[in-house]
N, C-alpha and C. Protein backbone atom coordinates (compact mmCIF):
# COMPACT_ATOMS: atom_id res chain seq x y z
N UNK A 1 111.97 51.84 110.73
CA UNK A 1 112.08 53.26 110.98
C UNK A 1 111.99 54.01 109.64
N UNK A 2 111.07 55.32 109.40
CA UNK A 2 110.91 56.05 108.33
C UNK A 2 112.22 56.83 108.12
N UNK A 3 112.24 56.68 106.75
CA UNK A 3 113.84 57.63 106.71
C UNK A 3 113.30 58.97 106.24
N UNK A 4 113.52 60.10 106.95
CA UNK A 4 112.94 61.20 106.28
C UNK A 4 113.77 61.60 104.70
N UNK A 5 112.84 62.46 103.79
CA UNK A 5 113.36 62.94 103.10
C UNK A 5 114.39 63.74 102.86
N UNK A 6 114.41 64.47 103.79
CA UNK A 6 115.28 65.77 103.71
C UNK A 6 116.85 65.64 104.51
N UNK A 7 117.72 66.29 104.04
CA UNK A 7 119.11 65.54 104.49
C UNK A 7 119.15 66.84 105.59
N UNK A 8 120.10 66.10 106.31
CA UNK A 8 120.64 67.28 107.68
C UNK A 8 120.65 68.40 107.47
N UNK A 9 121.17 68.84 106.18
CA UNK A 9 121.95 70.43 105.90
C UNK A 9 120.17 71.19 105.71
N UNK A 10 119.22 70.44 105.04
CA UNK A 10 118.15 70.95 105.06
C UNK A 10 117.37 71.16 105.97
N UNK A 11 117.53 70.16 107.19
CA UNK A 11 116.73 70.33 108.20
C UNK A 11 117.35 71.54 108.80
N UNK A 12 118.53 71.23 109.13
CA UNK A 12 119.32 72.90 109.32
C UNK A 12 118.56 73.77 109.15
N UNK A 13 118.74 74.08 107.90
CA UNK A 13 118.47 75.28 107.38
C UNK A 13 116.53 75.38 107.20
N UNK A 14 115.99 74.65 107.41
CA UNK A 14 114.59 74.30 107.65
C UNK A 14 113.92 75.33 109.36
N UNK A 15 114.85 74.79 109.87
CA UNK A 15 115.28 74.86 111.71
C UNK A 15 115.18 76.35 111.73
N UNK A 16 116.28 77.03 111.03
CA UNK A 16 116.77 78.33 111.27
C UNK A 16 116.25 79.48 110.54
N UNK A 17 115.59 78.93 109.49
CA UNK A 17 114.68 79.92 108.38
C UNK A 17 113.23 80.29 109.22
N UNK A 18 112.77 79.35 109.37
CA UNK A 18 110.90 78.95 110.32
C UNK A 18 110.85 80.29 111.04
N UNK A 19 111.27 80.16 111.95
CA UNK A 19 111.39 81.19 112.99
C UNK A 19 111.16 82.50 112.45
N UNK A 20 112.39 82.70 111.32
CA UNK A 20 112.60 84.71 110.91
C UNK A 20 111.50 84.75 109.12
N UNK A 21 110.88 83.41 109.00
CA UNK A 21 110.00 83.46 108.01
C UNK A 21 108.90 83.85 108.98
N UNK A 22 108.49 83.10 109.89
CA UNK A 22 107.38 83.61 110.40
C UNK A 22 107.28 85.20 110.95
N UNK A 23 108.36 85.49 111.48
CA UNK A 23 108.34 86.41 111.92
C UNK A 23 108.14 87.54 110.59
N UNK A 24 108.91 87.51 109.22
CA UNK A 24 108.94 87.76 107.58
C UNK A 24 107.06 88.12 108.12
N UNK A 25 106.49 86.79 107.91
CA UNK A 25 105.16 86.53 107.02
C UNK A 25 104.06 87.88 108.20
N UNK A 26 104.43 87.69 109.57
CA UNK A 26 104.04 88.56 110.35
C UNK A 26 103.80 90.13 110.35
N UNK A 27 105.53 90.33 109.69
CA UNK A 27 105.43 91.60 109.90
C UNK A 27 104.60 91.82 108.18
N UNK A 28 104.92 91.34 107.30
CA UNK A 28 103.93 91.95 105.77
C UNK A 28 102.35 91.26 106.43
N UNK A 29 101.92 91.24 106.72
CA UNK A 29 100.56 90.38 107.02
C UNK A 29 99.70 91.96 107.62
N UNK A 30 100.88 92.30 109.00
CA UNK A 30 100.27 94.00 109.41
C UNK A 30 100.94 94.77 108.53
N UNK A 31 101.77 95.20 107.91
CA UNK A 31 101.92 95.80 106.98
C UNK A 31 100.63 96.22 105.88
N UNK A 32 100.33 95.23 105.33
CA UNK A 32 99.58 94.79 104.42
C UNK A 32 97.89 95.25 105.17
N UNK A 33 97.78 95.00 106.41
CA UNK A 33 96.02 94.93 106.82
C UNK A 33 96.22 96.61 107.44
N UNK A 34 97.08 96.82 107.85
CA UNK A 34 97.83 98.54 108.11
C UNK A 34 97.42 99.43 107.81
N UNK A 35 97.89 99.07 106.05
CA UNK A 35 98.05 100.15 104.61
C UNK A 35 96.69 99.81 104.26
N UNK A 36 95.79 98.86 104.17
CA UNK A 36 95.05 98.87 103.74
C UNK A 36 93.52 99.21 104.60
N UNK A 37 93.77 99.10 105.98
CA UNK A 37 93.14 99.52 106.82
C UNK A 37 92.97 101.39 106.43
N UNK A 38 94.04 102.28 106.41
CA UNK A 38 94.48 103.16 106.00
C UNK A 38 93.65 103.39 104.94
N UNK A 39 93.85 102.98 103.90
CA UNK A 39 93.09 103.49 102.71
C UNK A 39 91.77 103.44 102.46
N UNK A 40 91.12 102.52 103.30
CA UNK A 40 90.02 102.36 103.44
C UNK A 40 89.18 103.33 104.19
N UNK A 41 89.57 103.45 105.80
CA UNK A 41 89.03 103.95 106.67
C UNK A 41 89.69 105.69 106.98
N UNK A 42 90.52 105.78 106.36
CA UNK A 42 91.41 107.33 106.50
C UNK A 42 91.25 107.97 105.09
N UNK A 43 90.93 107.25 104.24
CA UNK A 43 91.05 108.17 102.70
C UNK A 43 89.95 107.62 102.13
N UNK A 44 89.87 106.84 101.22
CA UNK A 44 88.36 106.51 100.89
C UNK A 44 87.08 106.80 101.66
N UNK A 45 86.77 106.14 102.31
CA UNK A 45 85.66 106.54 103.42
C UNK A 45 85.37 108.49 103.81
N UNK A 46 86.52 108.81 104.30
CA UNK A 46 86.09 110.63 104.51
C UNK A 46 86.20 110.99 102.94
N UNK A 47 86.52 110.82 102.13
CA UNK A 47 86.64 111.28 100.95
C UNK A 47 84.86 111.16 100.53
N UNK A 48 84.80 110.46 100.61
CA UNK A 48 83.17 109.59 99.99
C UNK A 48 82.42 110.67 100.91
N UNK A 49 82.45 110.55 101.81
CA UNK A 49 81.72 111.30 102.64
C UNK A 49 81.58 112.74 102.56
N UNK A 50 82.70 113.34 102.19
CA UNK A 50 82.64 114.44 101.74
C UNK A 50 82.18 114.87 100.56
N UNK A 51 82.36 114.34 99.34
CA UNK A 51 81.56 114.36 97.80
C UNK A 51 80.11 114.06 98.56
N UNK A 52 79.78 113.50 99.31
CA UNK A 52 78.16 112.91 99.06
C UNK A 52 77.37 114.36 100.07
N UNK A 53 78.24 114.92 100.76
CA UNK A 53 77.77 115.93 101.47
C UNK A 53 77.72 117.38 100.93
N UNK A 54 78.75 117.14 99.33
CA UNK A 54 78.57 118.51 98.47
C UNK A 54 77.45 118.12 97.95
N UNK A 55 77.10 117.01 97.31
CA UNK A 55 75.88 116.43 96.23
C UNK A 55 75.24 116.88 96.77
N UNK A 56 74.72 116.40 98.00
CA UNK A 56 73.48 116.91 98.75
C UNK A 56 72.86 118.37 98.69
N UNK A 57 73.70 119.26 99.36
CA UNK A 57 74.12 120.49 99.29
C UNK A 57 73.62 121.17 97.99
N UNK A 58 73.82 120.65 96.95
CA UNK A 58 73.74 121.58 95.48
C UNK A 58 72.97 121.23 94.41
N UNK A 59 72.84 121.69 93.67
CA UNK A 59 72.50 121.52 92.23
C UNK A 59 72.87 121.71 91.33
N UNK A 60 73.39 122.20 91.32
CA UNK A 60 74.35 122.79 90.45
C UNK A 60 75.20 121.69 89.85
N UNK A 61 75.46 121.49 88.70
CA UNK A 61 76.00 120.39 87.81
C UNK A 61 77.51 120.63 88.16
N UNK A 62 78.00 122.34 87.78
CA UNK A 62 79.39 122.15 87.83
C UNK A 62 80.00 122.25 88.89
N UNK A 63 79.31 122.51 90.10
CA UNK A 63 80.33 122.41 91.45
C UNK A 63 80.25 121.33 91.77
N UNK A 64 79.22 120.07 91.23
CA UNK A 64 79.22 118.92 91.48
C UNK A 64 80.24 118.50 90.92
N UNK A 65 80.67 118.43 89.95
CA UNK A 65 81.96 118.20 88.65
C UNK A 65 83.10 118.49 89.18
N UNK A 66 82.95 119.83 90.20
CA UNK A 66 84.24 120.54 90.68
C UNK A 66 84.98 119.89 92.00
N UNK A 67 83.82 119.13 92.85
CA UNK A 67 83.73 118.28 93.82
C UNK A 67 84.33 116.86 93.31
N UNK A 68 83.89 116.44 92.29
CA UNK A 68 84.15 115.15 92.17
C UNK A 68 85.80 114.65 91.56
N UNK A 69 86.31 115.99 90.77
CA UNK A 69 87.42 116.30 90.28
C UNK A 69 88.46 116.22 91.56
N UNK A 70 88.02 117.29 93.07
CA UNK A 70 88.88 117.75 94.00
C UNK A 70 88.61 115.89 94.63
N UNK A 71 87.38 115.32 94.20
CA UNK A 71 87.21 114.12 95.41
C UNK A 71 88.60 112.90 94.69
N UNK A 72 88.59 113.02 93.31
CA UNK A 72 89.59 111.98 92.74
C UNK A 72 90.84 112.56 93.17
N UNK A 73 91.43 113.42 92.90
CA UNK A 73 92.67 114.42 93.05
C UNK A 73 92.96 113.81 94.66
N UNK A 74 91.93 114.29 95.63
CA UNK A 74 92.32 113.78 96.91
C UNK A 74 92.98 111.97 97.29
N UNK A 75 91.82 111.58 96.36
CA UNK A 75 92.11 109.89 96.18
C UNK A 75 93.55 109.99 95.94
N UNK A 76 93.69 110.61 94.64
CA UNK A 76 95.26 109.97 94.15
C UNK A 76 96.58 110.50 94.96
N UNK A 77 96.06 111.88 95.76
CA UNK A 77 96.99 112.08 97.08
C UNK A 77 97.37 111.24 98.05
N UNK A 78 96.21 111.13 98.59
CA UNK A 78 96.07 110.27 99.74
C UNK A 78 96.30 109.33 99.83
N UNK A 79 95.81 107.86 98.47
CA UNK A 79 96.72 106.77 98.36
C UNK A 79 97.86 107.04 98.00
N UNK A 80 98.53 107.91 98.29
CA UNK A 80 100.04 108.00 97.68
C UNK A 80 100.41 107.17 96.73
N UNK A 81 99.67 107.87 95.90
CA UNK A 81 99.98 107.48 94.40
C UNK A 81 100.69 108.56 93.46
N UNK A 82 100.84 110.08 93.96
CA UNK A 82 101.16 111.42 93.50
C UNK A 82 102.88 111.07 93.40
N UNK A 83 103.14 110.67 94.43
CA UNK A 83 104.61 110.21 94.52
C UNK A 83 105.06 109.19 93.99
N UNK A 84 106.04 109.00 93.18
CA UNK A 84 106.16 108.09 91.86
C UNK A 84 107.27 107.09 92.70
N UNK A 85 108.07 107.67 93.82
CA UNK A 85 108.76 106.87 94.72
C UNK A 85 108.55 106.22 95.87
N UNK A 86 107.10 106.50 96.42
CA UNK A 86 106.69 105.98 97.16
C UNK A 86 105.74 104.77 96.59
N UNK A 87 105.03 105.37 95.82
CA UNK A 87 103.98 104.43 95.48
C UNK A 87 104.36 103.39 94.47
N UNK A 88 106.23 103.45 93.92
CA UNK A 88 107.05 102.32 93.29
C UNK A 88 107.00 101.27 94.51
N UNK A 89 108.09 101.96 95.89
CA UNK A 89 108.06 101.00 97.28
C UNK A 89 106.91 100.33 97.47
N UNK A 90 105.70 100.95 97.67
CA UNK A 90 104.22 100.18 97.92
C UNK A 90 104.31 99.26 97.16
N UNK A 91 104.17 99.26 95.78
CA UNK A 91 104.05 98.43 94.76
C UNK A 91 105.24 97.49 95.14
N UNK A 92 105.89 97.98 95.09
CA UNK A 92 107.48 96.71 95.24
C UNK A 92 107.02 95.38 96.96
N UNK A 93 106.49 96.46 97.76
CA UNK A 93 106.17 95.23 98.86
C UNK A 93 105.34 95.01 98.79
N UNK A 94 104.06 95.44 98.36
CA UNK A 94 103.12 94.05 97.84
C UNK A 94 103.35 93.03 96.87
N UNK A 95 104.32 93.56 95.71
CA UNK A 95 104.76 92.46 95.10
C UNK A 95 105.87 91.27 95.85
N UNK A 96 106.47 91.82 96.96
CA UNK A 96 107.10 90.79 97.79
C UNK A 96 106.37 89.94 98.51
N UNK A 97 105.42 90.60 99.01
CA UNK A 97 104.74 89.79 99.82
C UNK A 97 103.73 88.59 99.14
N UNK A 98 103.33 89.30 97.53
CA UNK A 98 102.48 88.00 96.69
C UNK A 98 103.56 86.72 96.47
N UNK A 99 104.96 87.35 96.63
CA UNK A 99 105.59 86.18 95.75
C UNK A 99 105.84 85.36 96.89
N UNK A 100 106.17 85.71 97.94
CA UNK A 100 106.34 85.00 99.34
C UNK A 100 105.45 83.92 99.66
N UNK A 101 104.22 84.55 99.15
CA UNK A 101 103.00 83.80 99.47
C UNK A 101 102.76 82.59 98.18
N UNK A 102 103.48 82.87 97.21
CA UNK A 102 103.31 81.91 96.31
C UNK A 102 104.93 81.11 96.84
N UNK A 103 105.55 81.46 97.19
CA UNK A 103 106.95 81.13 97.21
C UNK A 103 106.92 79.64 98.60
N UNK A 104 106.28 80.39 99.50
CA UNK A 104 106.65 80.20 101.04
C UNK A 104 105.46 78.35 101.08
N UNK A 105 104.60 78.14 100.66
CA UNK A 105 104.25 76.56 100.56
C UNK A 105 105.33 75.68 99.74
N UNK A 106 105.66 76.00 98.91
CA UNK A 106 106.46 75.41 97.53
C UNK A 106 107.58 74.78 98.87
N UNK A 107 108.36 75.94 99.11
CA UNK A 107 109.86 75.88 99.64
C UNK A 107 109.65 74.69 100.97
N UNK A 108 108.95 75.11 101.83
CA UNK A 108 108.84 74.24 102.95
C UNK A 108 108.02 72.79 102.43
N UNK A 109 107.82 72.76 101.65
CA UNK A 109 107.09 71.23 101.19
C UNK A 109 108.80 70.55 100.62
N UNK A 110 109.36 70.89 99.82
CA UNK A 110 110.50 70.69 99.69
C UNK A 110 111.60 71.32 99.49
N UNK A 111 112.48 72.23 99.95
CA UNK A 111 113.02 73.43 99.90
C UNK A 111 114.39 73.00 98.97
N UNK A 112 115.01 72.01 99.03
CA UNK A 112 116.10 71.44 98.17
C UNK A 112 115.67 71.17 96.83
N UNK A 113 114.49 71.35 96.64
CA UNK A 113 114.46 71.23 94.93
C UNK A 113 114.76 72.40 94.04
N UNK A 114 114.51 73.15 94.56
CA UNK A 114 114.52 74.96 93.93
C UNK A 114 115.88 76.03 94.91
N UNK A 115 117.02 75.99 94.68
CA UNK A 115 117.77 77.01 95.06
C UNK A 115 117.17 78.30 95.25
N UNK A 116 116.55 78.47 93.83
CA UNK A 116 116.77 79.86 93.46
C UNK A 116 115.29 80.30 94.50
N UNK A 117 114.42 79.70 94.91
CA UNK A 117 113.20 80.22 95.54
C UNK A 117 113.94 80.59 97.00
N UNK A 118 114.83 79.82 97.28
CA UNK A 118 115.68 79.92 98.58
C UNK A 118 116.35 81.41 98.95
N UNK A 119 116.90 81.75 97.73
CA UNK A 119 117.60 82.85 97.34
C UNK A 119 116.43 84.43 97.44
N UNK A 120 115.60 83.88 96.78
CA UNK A 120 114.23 85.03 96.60
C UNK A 120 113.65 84.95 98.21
N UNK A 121 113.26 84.10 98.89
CA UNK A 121 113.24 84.35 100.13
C UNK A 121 113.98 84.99 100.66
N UNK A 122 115.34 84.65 100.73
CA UNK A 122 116.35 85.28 101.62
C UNK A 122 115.95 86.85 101.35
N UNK A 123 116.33 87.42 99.90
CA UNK A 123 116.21 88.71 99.47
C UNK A 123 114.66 89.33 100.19
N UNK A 124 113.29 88.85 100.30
CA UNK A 124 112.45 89.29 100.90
C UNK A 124 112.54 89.19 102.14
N UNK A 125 113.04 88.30 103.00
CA UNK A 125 113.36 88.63 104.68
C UNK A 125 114.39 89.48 104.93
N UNK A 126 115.72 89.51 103.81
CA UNK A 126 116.37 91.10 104.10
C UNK A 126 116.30 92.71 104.21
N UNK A 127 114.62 92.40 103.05
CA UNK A 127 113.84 93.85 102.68
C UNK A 127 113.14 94.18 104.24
N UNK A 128 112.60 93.25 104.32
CA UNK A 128 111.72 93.40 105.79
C UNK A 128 112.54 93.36 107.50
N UNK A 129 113.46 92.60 107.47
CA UNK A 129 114.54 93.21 108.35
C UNK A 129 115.81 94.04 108.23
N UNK A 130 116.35 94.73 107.59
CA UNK A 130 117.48 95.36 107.35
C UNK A 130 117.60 96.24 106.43
């Protein structure tokens, strides 16, 4: 008979993590295709569309200039990037979600070697539920 590696308290806690990780990896996965769906198809895209429909329109060098100024300005609105507290949060959960993703093979291949990755999980499934 194979003796597994992992002792009871790990399978435990193996058992009871799976479940609210997946559910973790789920909810940043739409999060993530969401926001970026968003920026793509709601702000970039009509933005573009609109500069290319002044170009057309003119000749004029500086209303082209004046267009392309209002077209960035809109960019940096719209990705909510204008807001230094929102676009910290954005930044903060995509950085959760990269480390998860670097985090989340490591731990389940052997989760008793590294505490502290245990710990950094926990803290990213608390951000995302509670």
């Amino acid at each position: 008979m194979k003796q597994s590696k992992y002792s009871t308290k790990t399978k435990t806690v193996l058992i009871s993590v799976s479940p609210l990780m997946s559910s973790c990896l789920s909810k940043m996965i739409f999060f993530m295709d969401s926001f970026l769906f968003y920026l793509q198809n709601d702000v970039i895209s009509q933005q573009f569309l609109l500069l290319k429909s002044t170009i057309k329109e003119t000749t004029d060098f500086e209303k082209i200039k004046i267009c392309h100024e209002e077209y960035l300005d809109a960019l940096y609105t719209q990705c909510l990037l204008k807001e230094s507290t929102i676009s910290e949060a954005i930044s903060q959960l995509i950085n959760y979600s990269y480390n998860i993703c670097l985090t989340f093979p490591t731990f389940f291949s052997d989760p008793s070697s590294d505490p502290q990755k245990f710990l950094e999980l926990s803290h990213v499934i608390s951000f995302f539920f509670f």
